[in-house]
PDB file of N, CA and C in Angstrom:
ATOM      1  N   UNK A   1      50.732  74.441 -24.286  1.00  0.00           N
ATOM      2  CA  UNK A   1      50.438  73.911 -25.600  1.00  0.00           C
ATOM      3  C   UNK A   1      50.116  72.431 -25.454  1.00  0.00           C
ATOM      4  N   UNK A   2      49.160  71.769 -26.208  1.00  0.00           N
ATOM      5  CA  UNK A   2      48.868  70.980 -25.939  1.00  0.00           C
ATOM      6  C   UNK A   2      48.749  69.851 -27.922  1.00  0.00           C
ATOM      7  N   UNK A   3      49.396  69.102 -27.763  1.00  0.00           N
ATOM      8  CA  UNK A   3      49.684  68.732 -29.432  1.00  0.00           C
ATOM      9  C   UNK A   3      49.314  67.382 -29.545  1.00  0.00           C
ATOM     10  N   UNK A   4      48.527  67.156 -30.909  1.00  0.00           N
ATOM     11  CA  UNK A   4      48.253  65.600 -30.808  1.00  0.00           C
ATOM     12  C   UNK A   4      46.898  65.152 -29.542  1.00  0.00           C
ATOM     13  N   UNK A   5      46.699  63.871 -29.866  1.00  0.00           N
ATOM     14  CA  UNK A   5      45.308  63.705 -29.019  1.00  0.00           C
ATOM     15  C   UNK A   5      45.796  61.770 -28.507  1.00  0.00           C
ATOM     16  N   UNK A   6      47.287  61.492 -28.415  1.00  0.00           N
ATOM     17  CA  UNK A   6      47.312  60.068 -28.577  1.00  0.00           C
ATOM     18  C   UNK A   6      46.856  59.895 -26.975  1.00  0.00           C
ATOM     19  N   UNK A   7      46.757  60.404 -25.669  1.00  0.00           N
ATOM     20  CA  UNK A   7      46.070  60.443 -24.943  1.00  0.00           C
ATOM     21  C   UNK A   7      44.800  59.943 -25.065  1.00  0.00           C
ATOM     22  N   UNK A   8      44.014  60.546 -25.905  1.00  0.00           N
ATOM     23  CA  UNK A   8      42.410  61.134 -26.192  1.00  0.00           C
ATOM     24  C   UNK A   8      41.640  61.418 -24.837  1.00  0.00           C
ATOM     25  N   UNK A   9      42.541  62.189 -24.037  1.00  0.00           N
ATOM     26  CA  UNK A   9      41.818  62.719 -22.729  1.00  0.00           C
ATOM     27  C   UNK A   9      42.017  63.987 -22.968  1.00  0.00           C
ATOM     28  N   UNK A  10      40.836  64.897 -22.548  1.00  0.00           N
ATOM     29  CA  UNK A  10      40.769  66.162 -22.326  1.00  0.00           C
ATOM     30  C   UNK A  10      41.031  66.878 -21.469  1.00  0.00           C
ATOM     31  N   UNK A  11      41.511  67.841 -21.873  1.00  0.00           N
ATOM     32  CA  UNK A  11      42.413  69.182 -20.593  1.00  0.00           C
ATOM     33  C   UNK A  11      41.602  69.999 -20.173  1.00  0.00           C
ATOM     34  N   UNK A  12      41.837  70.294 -19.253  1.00  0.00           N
ATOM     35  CA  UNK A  12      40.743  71.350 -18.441  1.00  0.00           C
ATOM     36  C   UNK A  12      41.331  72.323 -17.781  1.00  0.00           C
ATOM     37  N   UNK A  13      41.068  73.576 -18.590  1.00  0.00           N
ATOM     38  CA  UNK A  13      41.726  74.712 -17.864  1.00  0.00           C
ATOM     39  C   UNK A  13      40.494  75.968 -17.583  1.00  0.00           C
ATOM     40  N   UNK A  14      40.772  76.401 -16.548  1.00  0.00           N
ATOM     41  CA  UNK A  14      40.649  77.498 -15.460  1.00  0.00           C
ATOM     42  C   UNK A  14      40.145  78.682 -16.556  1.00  0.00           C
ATOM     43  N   UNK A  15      39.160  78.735 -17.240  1.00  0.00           N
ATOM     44  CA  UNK A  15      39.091  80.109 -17.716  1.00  0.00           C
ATOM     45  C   UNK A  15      39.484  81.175 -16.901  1.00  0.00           C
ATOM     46  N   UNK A  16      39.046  81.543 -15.605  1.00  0.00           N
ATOM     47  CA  UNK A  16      39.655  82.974 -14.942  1.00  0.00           C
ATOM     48  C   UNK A  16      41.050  82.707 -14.803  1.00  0.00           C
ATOM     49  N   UNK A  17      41.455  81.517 -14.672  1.00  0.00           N
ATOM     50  CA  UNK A  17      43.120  81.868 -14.647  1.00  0.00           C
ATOM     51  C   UNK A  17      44.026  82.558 -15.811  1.00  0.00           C
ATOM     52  N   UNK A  18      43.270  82.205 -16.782  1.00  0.00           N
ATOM     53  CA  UNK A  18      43.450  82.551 -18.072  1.00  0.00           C
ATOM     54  C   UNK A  18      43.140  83.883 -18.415  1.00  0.00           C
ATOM     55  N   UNK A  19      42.439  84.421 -17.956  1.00  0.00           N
ATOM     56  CA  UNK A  19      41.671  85.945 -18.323  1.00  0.00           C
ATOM     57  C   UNK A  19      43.059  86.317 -17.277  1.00  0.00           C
ATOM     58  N   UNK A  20      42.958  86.025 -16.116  1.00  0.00           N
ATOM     59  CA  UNK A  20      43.906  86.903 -15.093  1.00  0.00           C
ATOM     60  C   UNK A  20      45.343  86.869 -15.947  1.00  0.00           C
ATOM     61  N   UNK A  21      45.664  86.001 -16.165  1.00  0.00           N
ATOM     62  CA  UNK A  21      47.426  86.022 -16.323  1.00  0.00           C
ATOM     63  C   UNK A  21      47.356  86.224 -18.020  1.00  0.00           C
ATOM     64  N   UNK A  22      46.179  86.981 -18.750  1.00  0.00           N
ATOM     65  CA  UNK A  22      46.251  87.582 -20.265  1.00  0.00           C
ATOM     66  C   UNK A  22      47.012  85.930 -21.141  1.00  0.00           C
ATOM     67  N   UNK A  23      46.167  84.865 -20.898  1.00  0.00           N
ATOM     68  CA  UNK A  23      46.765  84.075 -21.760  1.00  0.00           C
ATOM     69  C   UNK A  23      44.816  83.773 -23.067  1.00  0.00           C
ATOM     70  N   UNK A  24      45.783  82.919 -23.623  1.00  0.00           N
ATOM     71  CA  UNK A  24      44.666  82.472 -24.904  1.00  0.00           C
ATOM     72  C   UNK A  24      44.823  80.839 -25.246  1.00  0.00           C
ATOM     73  N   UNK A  25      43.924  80.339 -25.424  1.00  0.00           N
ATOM     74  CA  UNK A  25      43.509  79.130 -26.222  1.00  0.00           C
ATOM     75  C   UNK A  25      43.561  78.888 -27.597  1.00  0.00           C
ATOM     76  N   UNK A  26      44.022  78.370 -28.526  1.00  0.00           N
ATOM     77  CA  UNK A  26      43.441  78.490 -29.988  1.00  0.00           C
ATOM     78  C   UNK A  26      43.400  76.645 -30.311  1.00  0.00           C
ATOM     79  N   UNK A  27      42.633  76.342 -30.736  1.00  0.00           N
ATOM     80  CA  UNK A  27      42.478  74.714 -31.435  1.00  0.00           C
ATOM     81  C   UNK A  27      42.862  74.891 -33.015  1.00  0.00           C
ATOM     82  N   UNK A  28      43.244  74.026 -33.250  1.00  0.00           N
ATOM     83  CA  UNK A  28      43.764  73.376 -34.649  1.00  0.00           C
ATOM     84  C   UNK A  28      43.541  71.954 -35.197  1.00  0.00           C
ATOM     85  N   UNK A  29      42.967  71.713 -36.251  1.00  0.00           N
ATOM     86  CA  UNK A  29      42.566  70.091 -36.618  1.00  0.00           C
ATOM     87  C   UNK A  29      43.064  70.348 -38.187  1.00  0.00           C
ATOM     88  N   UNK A  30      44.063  69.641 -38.025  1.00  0.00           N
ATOM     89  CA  UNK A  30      44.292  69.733 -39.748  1.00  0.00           C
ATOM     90  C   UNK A  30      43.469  68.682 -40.569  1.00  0.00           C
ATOM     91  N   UNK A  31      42.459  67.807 -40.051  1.00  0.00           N
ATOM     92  CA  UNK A  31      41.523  66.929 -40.846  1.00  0.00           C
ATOM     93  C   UNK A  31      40.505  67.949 -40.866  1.00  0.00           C
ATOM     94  N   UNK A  32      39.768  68.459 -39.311  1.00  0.00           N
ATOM     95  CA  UNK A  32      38.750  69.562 -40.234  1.00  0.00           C
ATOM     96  C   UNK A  32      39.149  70.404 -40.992  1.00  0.00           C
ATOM     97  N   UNK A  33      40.737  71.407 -40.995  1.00  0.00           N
ATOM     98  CA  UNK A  33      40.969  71.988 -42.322  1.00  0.00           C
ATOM     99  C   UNK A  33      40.850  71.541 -43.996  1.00  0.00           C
ATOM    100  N   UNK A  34      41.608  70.214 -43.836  1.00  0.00           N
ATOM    101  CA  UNK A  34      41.464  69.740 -45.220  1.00  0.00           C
ATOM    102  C   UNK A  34      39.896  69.313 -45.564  1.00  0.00           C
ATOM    103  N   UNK A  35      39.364  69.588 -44.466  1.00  0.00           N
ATOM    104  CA  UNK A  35      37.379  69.451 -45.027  1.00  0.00           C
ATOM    105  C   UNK A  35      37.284  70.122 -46.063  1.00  0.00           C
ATOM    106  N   UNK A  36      37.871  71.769 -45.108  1.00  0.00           N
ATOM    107  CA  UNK A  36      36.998  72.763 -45.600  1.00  0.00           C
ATOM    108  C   UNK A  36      37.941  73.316 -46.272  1.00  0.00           C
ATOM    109  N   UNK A  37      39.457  73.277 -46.400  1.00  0.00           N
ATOM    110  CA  UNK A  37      40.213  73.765 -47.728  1.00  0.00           C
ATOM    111  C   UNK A  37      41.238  72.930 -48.277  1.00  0.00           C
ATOM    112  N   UNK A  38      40.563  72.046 -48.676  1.00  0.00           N
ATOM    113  CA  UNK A  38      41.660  70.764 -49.239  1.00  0.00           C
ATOM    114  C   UNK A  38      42.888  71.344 -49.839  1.00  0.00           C
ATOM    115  N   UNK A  39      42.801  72.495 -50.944  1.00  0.00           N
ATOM    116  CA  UNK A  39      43.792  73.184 -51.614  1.00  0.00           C
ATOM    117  C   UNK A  39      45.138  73.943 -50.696  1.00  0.00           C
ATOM    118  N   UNK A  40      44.383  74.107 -49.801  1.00  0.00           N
ATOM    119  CA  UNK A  40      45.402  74.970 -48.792  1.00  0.00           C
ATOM    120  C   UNK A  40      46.323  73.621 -48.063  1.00  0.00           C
ATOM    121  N   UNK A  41      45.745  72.817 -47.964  1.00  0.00           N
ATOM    122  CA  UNK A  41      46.437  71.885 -46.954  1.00  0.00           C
ATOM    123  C   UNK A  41      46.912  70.740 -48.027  1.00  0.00           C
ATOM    124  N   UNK A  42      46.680  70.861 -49.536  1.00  0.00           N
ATOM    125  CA  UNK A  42      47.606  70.423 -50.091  1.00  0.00           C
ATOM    126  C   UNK A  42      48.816  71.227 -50.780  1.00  0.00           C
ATOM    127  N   UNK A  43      48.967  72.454 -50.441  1.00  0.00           N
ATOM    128  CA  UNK A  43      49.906  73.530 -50.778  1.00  0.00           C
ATOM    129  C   UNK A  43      50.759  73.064 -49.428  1.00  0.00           C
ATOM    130  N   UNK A  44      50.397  72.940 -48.348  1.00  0.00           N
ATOM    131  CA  UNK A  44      51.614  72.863 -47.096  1.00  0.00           C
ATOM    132  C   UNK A  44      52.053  71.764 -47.484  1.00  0.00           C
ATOM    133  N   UNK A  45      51.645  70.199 -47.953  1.00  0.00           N
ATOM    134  CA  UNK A  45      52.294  69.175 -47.776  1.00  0.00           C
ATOM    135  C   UNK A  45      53.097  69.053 -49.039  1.00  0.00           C
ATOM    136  N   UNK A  46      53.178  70.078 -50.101  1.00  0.00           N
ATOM    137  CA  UNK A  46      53.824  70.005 -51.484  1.00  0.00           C
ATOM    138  C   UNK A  46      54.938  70.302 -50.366  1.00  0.00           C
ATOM    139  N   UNK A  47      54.768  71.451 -50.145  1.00  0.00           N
ATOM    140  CA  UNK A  47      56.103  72.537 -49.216  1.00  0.00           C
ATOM    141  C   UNK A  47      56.540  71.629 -48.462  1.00  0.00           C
ATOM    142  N   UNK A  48      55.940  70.995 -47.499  1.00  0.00           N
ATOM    143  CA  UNK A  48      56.432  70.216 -46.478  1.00  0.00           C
ATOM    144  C   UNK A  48      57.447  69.105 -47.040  1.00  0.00           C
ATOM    145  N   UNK A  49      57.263  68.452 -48.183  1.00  0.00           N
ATOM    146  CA  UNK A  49      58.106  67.400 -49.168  1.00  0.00           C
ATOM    147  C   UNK A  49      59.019  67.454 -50.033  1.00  0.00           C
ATOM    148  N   UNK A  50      59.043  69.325 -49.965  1.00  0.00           N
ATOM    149  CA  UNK A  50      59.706  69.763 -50.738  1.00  0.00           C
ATOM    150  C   UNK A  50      61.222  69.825 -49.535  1.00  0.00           C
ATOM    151  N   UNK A  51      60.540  70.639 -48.518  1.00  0.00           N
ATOM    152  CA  UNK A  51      61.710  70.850 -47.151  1.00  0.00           C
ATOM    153  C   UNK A  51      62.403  69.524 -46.839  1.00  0.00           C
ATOM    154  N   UNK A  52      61.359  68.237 -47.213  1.00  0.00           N
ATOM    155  CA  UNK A  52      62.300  67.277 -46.282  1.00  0.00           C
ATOM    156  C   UNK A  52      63.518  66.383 -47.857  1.00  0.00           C
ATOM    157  N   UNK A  53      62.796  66.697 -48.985  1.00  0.00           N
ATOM    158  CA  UNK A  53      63.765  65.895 -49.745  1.00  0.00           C
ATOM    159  C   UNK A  53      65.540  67.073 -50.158  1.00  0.00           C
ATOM    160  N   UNK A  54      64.921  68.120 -49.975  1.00  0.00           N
ATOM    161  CA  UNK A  54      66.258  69.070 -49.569  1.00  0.00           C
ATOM    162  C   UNK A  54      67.006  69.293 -48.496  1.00  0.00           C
ATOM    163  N   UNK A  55      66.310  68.389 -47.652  1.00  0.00           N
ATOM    164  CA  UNK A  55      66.789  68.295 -46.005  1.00  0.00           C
ATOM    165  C   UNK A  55      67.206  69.605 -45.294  1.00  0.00           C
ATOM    166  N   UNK A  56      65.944  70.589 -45.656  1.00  0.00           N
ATOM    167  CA  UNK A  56      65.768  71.174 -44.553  1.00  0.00           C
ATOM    168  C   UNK A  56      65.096  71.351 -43.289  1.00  0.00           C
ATOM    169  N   UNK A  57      64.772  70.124 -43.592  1.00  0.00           N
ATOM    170  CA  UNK A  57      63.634  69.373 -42.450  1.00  0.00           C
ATOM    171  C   UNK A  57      64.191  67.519 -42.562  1.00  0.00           C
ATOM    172  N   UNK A  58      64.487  67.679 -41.035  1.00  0.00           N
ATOM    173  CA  UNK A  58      64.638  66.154 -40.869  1.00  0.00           C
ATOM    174  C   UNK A  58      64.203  65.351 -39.678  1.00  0.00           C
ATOM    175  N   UNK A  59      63.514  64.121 -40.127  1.00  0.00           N
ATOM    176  CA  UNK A  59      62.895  63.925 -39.391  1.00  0.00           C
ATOM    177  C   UNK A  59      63.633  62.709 -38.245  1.00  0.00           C
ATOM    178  N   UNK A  60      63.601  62.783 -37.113  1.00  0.00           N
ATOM    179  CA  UNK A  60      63.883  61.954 -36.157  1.00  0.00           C
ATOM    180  C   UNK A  60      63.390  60.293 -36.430  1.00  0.00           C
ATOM    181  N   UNK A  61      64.145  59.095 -36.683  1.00  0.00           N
ATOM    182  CA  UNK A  61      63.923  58.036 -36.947  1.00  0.00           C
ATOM    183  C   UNK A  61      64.714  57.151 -36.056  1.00  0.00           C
ATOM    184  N   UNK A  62      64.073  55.935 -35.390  1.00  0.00           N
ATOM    185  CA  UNK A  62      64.933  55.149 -34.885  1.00  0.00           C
ATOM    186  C   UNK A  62      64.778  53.551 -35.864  1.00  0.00           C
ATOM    187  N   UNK A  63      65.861  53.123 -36.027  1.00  0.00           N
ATOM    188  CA  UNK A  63      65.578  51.493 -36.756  1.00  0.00           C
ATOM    189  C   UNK A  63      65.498  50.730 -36.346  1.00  0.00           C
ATOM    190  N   UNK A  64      65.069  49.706 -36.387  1.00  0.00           N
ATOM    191  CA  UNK A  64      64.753  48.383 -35.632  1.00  0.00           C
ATOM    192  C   UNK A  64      64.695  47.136 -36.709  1.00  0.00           C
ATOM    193  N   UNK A  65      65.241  46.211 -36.482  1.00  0.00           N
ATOM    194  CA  UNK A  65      64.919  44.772 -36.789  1.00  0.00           C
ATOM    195  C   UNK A  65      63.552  44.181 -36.828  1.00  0.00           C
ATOM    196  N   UNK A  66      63.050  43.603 -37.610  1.00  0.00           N
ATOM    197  CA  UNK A  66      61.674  42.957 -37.807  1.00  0.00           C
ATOM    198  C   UNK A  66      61.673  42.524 -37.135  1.00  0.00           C
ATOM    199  N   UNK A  67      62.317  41.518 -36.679  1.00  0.00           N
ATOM    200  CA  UNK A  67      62.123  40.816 -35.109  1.00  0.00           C
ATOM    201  C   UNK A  67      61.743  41.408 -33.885  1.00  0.00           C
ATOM    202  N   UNK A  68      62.207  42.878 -34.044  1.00  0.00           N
ATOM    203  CA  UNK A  68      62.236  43.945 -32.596  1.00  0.00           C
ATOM    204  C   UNK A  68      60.402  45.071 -32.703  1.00  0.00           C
ATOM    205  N   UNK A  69      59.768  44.324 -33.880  1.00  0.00           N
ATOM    206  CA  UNK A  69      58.599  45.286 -33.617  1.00  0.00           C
ATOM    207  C   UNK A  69      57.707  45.108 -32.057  1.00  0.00           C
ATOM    208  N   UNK A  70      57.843  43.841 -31.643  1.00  0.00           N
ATOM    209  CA  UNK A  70      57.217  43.621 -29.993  1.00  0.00           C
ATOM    210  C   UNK A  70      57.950  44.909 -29.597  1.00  0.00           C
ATOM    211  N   UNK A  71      59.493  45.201 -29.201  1.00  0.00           N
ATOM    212  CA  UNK A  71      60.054  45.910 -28.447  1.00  0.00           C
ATOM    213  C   UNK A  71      59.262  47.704 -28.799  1.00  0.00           C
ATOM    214  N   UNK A  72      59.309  47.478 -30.034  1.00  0.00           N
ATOM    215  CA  UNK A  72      58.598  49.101 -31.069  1.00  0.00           C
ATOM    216  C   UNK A  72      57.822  49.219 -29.961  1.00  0.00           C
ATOM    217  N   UNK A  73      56.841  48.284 -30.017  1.00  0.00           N
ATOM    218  CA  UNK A  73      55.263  48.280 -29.765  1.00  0.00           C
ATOM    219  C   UNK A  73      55.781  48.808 -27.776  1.00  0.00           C
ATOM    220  N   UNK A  74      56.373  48.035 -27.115  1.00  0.00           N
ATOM    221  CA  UNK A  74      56.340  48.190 -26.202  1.00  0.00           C
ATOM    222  C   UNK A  74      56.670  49.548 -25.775  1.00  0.00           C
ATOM    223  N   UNK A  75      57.784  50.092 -26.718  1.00  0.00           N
ATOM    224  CA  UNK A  75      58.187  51.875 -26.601  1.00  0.00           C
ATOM    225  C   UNK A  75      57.346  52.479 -26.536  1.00  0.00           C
ATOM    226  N   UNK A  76      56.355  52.265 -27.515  1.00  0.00           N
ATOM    227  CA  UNK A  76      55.150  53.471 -27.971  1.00  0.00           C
ATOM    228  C   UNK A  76      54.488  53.348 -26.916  1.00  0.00           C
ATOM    229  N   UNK A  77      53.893  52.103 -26.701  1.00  0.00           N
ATOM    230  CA  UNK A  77      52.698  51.725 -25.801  1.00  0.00           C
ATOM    231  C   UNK A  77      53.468  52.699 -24.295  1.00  0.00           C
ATOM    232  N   UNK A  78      55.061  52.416 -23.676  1.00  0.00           N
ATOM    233  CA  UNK A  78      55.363  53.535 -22.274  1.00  0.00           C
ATOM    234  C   UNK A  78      55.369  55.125 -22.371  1.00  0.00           C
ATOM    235  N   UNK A  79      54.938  55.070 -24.373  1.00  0.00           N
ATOM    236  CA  UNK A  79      55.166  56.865 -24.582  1.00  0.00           C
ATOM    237  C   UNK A  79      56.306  57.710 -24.302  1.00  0.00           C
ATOM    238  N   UNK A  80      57.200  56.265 -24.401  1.00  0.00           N
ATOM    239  CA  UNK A  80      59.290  56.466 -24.444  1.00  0.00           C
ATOM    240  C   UNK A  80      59.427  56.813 -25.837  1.00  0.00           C
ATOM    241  N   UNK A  81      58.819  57.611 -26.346  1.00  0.00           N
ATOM    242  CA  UNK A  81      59.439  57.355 -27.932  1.00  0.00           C
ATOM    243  C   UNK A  81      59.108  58.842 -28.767  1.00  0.00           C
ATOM    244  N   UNK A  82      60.501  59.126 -29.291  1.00  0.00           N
ATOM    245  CA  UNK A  82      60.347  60.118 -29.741  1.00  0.00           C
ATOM    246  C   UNK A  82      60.550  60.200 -31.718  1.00  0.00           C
ATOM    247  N   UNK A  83      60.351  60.805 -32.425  1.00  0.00           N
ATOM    248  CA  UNK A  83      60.185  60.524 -33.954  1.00  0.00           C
ATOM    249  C   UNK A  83      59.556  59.751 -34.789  1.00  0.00           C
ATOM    250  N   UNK A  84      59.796  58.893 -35.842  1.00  0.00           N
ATOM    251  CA  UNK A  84      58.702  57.856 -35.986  1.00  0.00           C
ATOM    252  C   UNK A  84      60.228  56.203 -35.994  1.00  0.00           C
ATOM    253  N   UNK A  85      59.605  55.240 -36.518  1.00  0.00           N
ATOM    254  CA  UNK A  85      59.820  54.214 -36.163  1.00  0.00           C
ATOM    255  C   UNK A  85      60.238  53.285 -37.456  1.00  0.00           C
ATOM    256  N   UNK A  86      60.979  52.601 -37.747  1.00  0.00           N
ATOM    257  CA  UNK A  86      61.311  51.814 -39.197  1.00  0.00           C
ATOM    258  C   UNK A  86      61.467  50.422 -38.499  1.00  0.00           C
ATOM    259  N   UNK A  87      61.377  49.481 -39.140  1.00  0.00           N
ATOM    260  CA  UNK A  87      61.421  48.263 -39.216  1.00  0.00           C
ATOM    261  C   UNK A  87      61.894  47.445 -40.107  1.00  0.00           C
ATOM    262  N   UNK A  88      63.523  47.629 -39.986  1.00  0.00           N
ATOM    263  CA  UNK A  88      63.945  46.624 -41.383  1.00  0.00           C
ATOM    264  C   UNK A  88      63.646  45.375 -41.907  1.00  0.00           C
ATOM    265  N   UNK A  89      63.479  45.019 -42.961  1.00  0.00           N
ATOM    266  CA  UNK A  89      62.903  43.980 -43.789  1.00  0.00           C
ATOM    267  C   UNK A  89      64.051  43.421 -44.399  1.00  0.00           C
ATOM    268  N   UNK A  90      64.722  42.559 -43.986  1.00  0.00           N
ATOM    269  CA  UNK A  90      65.712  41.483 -44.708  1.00  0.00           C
ATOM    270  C   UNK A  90      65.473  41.172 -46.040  1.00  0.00           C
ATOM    271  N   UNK A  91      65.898  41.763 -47.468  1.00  0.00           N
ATOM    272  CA  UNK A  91      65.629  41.381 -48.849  1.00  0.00           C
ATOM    273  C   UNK A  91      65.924  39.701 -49.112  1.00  0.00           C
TER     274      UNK A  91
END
């Protein structure tokens, strides 16, 4: 499986290896979906907002200090980083 494109390098696989060992390929772009069925892919993200404010879906967050976005930046940039990222703002 291959998810996301933050790479943006392409994979290259072996069609006969693939025929031999009965495997399959399938691609997915949820921007060309919402081209071509905006309605459908705004039905998942109702659902999807619905799962996370009932918290049956939660999402992985780490916090950081405004001061610490260099350090953010440096996580992402080694591809050490897993969930998304906050940056507190001192009121």
């Amino acid at each position: 499986m291959v998810y996301g494109n933050a790479s943006q390098q392409d994979h290259v696989y072996e069609a006969n290896q693939m025929w031999y060992t009965a495997k399959t390929v399938a691609g997915y772009n949820i921007g060309g979906l919402a081209g071509q069925q905006p309605d459908l892919v705004h039905g998942h993200l109702v659902e999807a907002a619905r799962r996370l404010a009932t918290g049956a879906v939660r999402i992985e967050t780490t916090q950081l200090a405004l001061e610490d976005a260099v350090k953010a930046h440096e996580i992402l940039e080694r591809r050490d980083s897993t969930g998304k990222f906050v940056l507190r703002v001192k009121a």
